[in-house]
PDB file of N, CA and C in Angstrom:
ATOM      1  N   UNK A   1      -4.491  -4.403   2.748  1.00  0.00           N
ATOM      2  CA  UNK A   1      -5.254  -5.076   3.797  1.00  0.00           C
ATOM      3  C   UNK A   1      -6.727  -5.051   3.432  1.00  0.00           C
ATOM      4  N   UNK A   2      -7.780  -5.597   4.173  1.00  0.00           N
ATOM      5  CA  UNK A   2      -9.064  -5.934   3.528  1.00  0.00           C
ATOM      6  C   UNK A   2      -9.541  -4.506   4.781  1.00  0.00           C
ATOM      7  N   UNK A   3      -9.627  -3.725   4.568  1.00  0.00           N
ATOM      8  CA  UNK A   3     -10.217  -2.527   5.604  1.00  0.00           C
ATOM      9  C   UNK A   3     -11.404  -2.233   5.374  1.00  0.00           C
ATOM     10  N   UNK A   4     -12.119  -2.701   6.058  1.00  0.00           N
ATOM     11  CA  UNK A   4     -14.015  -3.284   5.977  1.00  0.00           C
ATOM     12  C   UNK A   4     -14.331  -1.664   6.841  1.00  0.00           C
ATOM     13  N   UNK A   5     -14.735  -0.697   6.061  1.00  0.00           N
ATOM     14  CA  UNK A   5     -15.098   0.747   7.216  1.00  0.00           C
ATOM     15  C   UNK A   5     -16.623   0.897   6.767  1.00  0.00           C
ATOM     16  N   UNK A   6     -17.645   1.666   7.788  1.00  0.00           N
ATOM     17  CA  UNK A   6     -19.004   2.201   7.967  1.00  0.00           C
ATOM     18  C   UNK A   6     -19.155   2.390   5.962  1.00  0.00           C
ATOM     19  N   UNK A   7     -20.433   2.170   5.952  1.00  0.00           N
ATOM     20  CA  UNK A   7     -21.122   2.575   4.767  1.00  0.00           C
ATOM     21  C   UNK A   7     -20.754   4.465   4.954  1.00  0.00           C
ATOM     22  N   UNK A   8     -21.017   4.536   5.462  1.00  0.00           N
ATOM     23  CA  UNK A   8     -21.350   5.806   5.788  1.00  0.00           C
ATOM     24  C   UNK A   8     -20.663   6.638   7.153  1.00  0.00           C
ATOM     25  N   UNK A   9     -20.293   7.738   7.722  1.00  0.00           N
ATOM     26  CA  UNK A   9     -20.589   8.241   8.825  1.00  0.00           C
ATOM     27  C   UNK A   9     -21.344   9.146   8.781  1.00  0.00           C
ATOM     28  N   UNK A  10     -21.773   9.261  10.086  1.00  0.00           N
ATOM     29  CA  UNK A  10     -22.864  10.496  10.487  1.00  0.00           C
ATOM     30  C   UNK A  10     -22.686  11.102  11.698  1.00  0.00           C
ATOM     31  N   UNK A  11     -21.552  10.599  12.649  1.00  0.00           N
ATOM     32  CA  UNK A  11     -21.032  11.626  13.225  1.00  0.00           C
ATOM     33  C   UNK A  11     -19.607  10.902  13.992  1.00  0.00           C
ATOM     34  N   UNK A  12     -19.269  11.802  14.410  1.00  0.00           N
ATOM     35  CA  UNK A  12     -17.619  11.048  14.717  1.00  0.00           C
ATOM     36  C   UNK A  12     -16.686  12.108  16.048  1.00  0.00           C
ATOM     37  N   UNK A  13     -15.850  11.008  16.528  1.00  0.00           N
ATOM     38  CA  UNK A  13     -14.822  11.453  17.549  1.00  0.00           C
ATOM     39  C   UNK A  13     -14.092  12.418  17.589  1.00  0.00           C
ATOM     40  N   UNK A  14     -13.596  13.246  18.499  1.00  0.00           N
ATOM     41  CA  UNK A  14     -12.422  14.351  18.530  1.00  0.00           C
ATOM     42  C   UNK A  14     -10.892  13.076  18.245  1.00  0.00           C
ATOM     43  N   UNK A  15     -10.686  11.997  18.991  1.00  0.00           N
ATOM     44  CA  UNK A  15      -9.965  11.482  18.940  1.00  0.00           C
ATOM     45  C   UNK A  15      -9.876   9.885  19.353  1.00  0.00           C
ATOM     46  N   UNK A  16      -8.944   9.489  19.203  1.00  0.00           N
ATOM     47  CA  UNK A  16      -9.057   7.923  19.870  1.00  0.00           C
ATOM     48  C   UNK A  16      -7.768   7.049  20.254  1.00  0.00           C
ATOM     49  N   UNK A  17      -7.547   6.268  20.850  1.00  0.00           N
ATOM     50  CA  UNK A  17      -6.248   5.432  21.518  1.00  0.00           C
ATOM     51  C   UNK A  17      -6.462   4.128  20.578  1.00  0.00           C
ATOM     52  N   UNK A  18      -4.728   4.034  20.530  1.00  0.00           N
ATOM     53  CA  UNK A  18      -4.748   3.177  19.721  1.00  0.00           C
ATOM     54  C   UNK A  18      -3.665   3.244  18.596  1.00  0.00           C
ATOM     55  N   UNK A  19      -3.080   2.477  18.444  1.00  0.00           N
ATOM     56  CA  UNK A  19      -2.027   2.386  16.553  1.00  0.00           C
ATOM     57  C   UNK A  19      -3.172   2.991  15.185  1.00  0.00           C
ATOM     58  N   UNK A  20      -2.550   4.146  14.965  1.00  0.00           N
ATOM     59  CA  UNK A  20      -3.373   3.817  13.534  1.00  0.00           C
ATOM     60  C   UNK A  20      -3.129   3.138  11.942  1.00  0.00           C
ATOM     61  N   UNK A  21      -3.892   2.197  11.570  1.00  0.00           N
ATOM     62  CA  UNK A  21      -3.116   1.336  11.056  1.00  0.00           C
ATOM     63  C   UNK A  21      -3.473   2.035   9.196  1.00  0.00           C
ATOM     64  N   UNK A  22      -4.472   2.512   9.050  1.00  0.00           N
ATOM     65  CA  UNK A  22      -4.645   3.228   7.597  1.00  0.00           C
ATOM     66  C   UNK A  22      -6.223   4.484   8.195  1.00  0.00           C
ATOM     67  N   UNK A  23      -5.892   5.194   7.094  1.00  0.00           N
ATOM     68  CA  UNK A  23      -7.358   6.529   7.201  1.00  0.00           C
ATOM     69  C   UNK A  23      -7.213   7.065   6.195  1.00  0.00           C
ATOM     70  N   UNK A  24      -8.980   7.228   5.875  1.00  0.00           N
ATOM     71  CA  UNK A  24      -9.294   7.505   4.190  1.00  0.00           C
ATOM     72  C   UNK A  24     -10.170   9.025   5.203  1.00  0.00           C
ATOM     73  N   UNK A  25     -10.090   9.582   4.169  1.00  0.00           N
ATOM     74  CA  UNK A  25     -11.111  10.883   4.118  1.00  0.00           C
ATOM     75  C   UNK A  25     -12.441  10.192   3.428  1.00  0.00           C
ATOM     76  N   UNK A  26     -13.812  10.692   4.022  1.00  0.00           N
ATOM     77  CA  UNK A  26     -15.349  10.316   3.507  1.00  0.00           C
ATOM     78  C   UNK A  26     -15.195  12.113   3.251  1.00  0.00           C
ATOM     79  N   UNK A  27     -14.925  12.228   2.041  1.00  0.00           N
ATOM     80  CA  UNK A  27     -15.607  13.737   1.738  1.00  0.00           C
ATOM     81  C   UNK A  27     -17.006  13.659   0.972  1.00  0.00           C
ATOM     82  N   UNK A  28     -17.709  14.893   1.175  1.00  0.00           N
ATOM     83  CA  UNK A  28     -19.279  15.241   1.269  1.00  0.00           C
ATOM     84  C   UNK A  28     -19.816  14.329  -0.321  1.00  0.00           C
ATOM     85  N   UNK A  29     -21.136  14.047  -0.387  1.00  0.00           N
ATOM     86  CA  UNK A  29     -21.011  13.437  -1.625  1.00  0.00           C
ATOM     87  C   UNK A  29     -21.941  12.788  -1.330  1.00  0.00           C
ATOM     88  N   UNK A  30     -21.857  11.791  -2.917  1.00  0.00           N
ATOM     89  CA  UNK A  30     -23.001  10.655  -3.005  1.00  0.00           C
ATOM     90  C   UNK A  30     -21.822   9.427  -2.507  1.00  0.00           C
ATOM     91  N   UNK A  31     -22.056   8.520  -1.719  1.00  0.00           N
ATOM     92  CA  UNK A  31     -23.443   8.105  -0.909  1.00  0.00           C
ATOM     93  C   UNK A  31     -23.215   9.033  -0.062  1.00  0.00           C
ATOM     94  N   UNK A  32     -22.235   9.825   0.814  1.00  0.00           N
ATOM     95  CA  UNK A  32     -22.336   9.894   2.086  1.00  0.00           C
ATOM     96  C   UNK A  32     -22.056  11.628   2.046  1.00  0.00           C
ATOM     97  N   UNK A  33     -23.257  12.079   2.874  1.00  0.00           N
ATOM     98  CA  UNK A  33     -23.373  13.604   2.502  1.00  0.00           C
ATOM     99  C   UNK A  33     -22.202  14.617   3.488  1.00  0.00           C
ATOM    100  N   UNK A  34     -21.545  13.880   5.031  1.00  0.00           N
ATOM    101  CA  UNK A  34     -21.040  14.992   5.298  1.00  0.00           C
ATOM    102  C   UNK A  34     -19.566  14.389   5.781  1.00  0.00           C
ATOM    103  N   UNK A  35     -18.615  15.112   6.028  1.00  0.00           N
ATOM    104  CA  UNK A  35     -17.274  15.383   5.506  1.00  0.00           C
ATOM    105  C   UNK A  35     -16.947  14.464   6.868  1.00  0.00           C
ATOM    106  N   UNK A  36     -15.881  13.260   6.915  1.00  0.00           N
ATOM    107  CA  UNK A  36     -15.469  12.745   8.205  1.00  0.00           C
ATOM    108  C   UNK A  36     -14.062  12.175   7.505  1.00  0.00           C
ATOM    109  N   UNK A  37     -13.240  11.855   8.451  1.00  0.00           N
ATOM    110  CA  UNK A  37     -12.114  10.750   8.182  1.00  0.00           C
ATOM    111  C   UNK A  37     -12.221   9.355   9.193  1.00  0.00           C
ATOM    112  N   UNK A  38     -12.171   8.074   8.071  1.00  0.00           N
ATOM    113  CA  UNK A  38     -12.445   6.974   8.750  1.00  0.00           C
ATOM    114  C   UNK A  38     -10.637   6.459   9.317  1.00  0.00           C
ATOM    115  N   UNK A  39     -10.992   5.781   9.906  1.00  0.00           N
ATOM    116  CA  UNK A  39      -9.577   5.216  11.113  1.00  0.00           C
ATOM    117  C   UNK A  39      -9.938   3.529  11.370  1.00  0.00           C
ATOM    118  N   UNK A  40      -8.771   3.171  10.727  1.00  0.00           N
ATOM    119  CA  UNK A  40      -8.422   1.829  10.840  1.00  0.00           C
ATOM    120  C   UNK A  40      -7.309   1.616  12.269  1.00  0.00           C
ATOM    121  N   UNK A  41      -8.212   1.100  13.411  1.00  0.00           N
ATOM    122  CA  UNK A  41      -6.930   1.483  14.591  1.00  0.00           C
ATOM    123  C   UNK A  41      -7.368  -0.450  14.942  1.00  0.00           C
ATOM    124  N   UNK A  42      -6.274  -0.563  15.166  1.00  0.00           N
ATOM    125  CA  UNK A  42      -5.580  -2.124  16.078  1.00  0.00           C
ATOM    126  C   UNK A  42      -6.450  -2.193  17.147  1.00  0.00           C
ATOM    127  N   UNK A  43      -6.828  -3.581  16.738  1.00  0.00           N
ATOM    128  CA  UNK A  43      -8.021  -4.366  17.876  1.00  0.00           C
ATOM    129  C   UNK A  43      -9.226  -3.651  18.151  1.00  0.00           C
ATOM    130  N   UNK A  44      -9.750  -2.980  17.381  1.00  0.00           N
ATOM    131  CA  UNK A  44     -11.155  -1.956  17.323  1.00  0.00           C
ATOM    132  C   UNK A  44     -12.046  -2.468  16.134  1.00  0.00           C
ATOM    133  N   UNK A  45     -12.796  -1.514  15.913  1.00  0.00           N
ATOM    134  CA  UNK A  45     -14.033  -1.016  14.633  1.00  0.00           C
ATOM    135  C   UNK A  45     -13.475  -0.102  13.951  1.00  0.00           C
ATOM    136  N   UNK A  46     -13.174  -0.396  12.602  1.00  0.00           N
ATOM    137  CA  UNK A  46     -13.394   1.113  12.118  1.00  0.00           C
ATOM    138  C   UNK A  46     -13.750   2.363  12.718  1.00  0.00           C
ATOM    139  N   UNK A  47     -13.446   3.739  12.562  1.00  0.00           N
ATOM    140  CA  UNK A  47     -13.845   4.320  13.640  1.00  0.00           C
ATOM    141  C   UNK A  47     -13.906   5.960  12.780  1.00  0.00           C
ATOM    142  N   UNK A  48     -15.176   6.785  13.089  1.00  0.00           N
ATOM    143  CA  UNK A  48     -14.985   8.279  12.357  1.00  0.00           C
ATOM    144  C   UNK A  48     -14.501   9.249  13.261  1.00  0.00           C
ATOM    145  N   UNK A  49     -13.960   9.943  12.623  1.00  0.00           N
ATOM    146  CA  UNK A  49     -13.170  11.147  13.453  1.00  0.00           C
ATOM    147  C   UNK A  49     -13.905  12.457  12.817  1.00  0.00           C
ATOM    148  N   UNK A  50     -14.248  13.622  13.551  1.00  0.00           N
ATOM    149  CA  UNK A  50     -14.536  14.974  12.955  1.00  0.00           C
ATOM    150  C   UNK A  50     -13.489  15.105  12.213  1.00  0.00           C
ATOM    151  N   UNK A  51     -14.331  16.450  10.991  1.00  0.00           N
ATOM    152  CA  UNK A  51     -12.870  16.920   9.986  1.00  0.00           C
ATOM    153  C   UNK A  51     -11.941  17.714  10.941  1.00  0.00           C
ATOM    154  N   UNK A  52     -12.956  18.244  12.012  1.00  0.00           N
ATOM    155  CA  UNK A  52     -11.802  19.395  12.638  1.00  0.00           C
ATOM    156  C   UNK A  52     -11.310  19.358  13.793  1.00  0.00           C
ATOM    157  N   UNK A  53     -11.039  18.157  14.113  1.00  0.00           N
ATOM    158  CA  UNK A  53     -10.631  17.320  15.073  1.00  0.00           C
ATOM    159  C   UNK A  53      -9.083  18.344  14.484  1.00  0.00           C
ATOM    160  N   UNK A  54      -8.449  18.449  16.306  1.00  0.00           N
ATOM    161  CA  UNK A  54      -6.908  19.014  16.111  1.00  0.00           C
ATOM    162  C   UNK A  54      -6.501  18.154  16.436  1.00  0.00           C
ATOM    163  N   UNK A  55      -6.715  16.628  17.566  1.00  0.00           N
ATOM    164  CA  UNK A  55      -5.642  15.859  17.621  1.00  0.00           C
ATOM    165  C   UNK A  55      -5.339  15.123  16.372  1.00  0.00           C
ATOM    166  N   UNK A  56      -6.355  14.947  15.004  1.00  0.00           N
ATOM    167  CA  UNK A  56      -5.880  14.455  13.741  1.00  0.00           C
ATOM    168  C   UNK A  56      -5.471  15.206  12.826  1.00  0.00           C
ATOM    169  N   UNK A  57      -5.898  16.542  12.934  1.00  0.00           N
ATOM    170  CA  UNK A  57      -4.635  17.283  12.558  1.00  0.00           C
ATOM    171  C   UNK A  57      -3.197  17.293  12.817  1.00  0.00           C
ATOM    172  N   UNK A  58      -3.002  17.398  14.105  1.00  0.00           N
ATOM    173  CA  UNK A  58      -1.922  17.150  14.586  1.00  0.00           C
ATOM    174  C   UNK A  58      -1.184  15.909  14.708  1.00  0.00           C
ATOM    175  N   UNK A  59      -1.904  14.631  14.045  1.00  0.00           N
ATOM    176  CA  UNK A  59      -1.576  13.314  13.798  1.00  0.00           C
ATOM    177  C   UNK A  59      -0.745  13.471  11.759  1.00  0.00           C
ATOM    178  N   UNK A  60      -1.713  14.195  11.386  1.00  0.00           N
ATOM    179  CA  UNK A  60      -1.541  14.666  10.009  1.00  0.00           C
ATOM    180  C   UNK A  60      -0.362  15.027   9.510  1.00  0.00           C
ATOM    181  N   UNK A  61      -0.175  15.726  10.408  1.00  0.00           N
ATOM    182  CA  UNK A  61       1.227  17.134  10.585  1.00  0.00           C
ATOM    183  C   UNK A  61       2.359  16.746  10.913  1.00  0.00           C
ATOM    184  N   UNK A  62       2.125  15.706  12.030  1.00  0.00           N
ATOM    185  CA  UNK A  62       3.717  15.440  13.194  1.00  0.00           C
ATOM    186  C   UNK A  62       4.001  14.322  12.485  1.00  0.00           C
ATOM    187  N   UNK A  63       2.963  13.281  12.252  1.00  0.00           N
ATOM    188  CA  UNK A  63       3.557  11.841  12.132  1.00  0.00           C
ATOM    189  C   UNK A  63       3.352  11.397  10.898  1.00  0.00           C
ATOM    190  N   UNK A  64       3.064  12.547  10.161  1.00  0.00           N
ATOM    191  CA  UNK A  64       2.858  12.400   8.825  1.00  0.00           C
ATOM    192  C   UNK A  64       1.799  11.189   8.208  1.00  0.00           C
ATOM    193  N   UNK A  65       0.444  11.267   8.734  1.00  0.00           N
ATOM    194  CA  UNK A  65      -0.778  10.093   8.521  1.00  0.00           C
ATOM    195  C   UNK A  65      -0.893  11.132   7.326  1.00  0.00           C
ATOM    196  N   UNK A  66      -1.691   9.946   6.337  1.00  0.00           N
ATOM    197  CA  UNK A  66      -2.016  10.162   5.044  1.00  0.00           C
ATOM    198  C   UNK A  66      -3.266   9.579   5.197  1.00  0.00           C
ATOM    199  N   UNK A  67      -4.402  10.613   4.763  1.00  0.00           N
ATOM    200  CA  UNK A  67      -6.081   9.787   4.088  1.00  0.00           C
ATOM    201  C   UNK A  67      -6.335  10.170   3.042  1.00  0.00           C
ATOM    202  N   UNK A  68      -6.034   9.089   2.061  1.00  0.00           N
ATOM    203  CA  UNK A  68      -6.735   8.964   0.642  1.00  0.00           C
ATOM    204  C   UNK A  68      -8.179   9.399   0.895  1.00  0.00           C
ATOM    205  N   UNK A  69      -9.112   9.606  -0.210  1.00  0.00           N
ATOM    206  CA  UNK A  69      -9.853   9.683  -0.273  1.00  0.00           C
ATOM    207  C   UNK A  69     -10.588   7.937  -0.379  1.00  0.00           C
ATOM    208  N   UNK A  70     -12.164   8.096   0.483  1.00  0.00           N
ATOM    209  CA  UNK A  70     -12.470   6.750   0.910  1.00  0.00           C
ATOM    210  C   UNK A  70     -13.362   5.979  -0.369  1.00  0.00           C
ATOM    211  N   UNK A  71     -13.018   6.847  -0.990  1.00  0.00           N
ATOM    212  CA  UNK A  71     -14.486   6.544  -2.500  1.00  0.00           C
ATOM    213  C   UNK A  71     -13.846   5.391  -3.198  1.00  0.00           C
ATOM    214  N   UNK A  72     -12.208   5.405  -3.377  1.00  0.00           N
ATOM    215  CA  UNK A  72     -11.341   4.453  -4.221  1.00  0.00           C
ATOM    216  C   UNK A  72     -11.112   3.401  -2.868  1.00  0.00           C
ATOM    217  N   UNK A  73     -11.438   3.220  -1.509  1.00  0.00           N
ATOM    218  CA  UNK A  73     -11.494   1.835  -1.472  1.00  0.00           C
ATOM    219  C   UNK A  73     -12.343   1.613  -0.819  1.00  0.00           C
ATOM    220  N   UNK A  74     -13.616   1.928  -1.403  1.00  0.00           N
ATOM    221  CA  UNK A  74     -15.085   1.037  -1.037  1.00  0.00           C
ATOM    222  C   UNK A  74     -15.255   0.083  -1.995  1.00  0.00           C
ATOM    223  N   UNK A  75     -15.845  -1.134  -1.460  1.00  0.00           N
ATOM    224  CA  UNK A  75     -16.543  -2.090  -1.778  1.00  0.00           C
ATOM    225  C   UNK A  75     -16.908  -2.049  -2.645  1.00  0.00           C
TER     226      UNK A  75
END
């Protein structure tokens, strides 16, 4: 899919409503210095989640979501 997400985050959600349709990990780095997972959710924005968010842990765990790392599909 063409998944158009933030240059960057700089700060982000405990959680959010919604299908999730793909999620990459932004780990710390060049360009983007601090640690988030981006969320591709149905009929929204792109969207950042904290790393230590438990409801995406617990999205991680139960329903088995997978985030690549976000470096291999930027722009």
């Amino acid at each position: 899919s063409n998944f158009v997400h933030p240059a960057c985050c700089h700060e982000g959600s405990e959680k959010v409503n919604g299908k999730i349709h793909q999620c990459f990990e932004q780990r710390p780095g060049k360009p983007c210095p601090k640690h988030f997972f981006l969320l591709d959710i149905e009929g929204r924005p792109p969207l950042c989640i904290n790393p230590d968010s438990d409801w995406l842990r617990w999205k991680m765990k139960k329903e088995h979501l997978k985030c690549p790392p976000a470096d291999k599909h930027r722009g």
